[in-house]
C-alpha atoms as a PDB file:
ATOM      1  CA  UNK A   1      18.038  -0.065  -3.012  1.00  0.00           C
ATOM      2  CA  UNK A   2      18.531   3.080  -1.053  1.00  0.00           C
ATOM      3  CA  UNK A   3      18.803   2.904   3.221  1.00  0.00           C
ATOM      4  CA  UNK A   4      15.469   4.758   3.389  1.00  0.00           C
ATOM      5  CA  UNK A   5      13.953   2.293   1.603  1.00  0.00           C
ATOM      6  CA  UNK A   6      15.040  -0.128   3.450  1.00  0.00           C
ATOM      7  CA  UNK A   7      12.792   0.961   6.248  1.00  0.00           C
ATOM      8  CA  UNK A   8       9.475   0.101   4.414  1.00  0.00           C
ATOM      9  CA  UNK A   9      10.675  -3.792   4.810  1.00  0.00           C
ATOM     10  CA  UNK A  10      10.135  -3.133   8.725  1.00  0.00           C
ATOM     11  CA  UNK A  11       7.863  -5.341  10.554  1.00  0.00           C
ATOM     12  CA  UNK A  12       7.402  -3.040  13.701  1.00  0.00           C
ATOM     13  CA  UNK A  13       7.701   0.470  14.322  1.00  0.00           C
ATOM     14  CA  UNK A  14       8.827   2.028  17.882  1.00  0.00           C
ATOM     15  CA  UNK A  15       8.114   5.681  19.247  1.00  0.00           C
ATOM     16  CA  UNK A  16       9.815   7.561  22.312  1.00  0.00           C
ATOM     17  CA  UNK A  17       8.066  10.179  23.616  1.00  0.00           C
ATOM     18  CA  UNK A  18      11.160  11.473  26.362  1.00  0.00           C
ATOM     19  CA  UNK A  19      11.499   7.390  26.824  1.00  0.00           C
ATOM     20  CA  UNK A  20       7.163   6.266  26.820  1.00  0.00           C
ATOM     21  CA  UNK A  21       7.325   3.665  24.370  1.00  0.00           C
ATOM     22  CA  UNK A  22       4.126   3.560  21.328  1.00  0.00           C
ATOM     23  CA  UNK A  23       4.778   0.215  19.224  1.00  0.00           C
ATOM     24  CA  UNK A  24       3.212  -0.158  16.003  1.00  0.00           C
ATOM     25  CA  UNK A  25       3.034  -3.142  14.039  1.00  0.00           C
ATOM     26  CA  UNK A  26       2.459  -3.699  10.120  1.00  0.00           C
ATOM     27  CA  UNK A  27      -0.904  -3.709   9.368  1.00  0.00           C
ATOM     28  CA  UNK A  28      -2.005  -0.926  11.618  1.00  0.00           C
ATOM     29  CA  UNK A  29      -3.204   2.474  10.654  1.00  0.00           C
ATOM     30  CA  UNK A  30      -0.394   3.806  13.018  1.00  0.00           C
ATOM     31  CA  UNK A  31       2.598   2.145  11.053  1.00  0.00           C
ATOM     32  CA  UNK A  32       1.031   2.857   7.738  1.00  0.00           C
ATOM     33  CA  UNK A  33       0.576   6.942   8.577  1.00  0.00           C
ATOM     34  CA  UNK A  34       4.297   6.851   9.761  1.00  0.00           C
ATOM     35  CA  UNK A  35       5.710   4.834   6.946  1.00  0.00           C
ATOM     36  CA  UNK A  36       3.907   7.409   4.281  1.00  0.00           C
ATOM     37  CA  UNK A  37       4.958  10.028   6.498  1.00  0.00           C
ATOM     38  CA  UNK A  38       8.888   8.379   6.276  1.00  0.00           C
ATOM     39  CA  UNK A  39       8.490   8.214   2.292  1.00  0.00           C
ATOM     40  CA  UNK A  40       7.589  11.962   1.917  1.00  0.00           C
ATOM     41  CA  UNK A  41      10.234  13.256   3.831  1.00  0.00           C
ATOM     42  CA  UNK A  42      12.886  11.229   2.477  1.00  0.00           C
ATOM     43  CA  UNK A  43      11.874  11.314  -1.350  1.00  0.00           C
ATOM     44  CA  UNK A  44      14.732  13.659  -2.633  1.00  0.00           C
ATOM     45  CA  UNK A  45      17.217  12.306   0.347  1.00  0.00           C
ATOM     46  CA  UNK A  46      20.295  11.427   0.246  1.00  0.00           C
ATOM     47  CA  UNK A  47      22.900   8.929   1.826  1.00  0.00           C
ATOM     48  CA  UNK A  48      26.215  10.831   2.999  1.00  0.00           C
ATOM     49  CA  UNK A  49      29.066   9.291   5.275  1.00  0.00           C
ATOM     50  CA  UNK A  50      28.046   9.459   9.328  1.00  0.00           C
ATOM     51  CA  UNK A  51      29.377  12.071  11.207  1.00  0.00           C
ATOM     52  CA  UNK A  52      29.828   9.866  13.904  1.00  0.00           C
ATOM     53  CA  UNK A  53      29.314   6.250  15.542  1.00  0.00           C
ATOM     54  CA  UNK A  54      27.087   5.179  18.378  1.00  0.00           C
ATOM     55  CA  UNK A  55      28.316   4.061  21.372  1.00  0.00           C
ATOM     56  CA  UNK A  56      25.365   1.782  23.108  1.00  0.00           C
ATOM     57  CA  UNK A  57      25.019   3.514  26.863  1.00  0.00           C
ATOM     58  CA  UNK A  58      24.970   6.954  25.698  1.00  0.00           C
ATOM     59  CA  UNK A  59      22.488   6.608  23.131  1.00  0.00           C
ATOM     60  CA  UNK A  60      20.162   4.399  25.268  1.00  0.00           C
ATOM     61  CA  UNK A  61      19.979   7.704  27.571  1.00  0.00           C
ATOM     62  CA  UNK A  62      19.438   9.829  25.013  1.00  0.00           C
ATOM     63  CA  UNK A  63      16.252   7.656  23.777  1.00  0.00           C
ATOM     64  CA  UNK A  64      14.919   9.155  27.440  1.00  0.00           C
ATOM     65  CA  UNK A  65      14.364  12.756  26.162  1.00  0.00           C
ATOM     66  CA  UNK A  66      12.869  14.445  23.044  1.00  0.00           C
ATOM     67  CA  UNK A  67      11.013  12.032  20.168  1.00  0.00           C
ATOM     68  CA  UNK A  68      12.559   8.924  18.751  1.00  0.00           C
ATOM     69  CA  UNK A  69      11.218   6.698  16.046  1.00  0.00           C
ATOM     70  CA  UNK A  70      12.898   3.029  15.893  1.00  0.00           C
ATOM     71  CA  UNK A  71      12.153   0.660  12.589  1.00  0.00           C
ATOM     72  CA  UNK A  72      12.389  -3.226  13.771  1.00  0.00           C
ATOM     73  CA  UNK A  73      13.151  -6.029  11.378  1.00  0.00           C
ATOM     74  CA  UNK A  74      11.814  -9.591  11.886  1.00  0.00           C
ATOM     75  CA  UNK A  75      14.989 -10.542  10.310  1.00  0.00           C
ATOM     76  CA  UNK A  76      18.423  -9.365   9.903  1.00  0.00           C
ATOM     77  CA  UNK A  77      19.510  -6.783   7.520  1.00  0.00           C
ATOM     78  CA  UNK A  78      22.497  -5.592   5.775  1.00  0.00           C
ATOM     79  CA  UNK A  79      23.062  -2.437   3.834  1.00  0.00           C
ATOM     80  CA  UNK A  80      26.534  -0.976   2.767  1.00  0.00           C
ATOM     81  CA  UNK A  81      28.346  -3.810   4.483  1.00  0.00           C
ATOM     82  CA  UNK A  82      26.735  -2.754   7.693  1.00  0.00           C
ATOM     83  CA  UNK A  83      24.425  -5.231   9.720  1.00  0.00           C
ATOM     84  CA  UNK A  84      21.448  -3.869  11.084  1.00  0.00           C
ATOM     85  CA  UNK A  85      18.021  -5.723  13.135  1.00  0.00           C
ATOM     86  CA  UNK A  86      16.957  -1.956  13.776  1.00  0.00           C
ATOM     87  CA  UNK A  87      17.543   1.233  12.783  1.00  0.00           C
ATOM     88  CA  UNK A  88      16.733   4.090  14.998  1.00  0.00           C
ATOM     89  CA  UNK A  89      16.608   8.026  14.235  1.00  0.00           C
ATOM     90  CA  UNK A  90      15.998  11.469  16.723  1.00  0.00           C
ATOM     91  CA  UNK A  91      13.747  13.201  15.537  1.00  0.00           C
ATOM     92  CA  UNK A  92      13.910  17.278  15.872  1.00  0.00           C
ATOM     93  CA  UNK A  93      11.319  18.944  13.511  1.00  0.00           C
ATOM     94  CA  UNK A  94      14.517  21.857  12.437  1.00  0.00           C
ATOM     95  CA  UNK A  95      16.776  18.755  11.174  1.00  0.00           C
ATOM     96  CA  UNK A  96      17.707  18.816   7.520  1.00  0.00           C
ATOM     97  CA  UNK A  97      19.618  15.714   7.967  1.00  0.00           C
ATOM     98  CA  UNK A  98      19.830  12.823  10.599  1.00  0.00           C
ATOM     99  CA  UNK A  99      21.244   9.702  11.777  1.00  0.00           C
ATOM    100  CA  UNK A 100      19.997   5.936  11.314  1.00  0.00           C
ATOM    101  CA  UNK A 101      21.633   4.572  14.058  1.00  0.00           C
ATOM    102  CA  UNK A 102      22.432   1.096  13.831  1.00  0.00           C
ATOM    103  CA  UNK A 103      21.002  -1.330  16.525  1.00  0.00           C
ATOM    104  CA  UNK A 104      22.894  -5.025  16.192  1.00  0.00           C
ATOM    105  CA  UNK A 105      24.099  -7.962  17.663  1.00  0.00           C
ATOM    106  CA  UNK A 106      22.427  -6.514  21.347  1.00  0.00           C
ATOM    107  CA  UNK A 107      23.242  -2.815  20.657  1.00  0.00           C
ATOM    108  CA  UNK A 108      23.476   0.221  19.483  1.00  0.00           C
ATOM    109  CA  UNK A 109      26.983  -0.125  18.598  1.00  0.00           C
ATOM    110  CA  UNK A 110      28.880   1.472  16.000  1.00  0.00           C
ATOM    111  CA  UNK A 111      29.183   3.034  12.633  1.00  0.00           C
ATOM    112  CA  UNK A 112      26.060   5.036  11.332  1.00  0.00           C
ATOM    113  CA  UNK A 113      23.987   5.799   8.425  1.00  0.00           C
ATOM    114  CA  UNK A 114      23.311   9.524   7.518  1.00  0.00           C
ATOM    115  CA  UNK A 115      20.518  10.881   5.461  1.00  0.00           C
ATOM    116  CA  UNK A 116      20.830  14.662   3.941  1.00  0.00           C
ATOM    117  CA  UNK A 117      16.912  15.694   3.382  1.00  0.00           C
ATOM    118  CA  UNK A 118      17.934  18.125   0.818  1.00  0.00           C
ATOM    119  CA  UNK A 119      15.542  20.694   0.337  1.00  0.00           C
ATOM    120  CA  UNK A 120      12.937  19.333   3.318  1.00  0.00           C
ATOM    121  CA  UNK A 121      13.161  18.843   7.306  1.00  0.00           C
ATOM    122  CA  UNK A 122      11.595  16.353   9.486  1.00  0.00           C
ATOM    123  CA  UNK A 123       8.976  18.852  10.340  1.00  0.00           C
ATOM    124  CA  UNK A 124       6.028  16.870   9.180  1.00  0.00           C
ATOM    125  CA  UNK A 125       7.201  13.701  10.521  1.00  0.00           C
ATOM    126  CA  UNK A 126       7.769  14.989  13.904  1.00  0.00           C
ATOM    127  CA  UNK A 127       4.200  16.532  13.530  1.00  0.00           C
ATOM    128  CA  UNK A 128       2.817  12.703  12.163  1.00  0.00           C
ATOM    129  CA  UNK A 129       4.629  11.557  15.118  1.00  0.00           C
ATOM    130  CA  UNK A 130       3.252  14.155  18.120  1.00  0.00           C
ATOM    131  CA  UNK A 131      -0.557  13.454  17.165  1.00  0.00           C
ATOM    132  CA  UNK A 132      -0.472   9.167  17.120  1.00  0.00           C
END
């Protein structure tokens, strides 16, 4: 299983709008238009080492500006030795590539996942996104 595929085992799905929180939950026409949204964009993507790690306070105050999408877990999760219970991305519509920062044990703490789109951007998924 790939880390993008992981998401589609999420039970909840949070959006930031410059920190306004939008929940929403499996089932609901929201989470299903951003889950097909998710698959599109990352159908030719590929996992790549992190750039970076996330240190908890500074990426909390980051969540207050711009457009965030966070993918919640009812239970834990592991992929590539890494524990997750959330994953959470920034989403710019230019990006070719992003991080899945890893939210665990009370934080978000820590090394990273990193998806290269390829050939796409998160264009469309910002634009999904904007118009919930």
């Amino acid at each position: 299983m790939l880390i993008q595929e992981s998401i589609e085992r999420c039970s909840e799905i949070m959006i930031y709008r410059d920190g306004v929180l939008t929940a929403c939950r499996s089932g609901e026409p929201c989470f299903l238009k951003i889950l097909n949204a998710w698959k599109e964009m990352t159908a030719e993507a590929i996992q790549m080492p992190a750039f970076g790690v996330s240190i908890d306070s500074l990426t909390r105050k980051e969540m207050t500006e711009g457009i965030w999408v966070e993918f919640k877990f009812q239970k834990d999760s592991e992929f590539d030795g890494m524990p997750f219970q959330r994953l959470l991305v920034s989403v710019k519509p230019e990006n070719t590539g992003f991080n899945l920062i890893r939210y665990w044990d009370g934080g978000y703490n820590g090394r990273c996942f990193y998806l290269d789109l390829r050939k796409r951007s998160m264009k469309d998924f910002y634009s999904v996104l904007m118009n919930l």
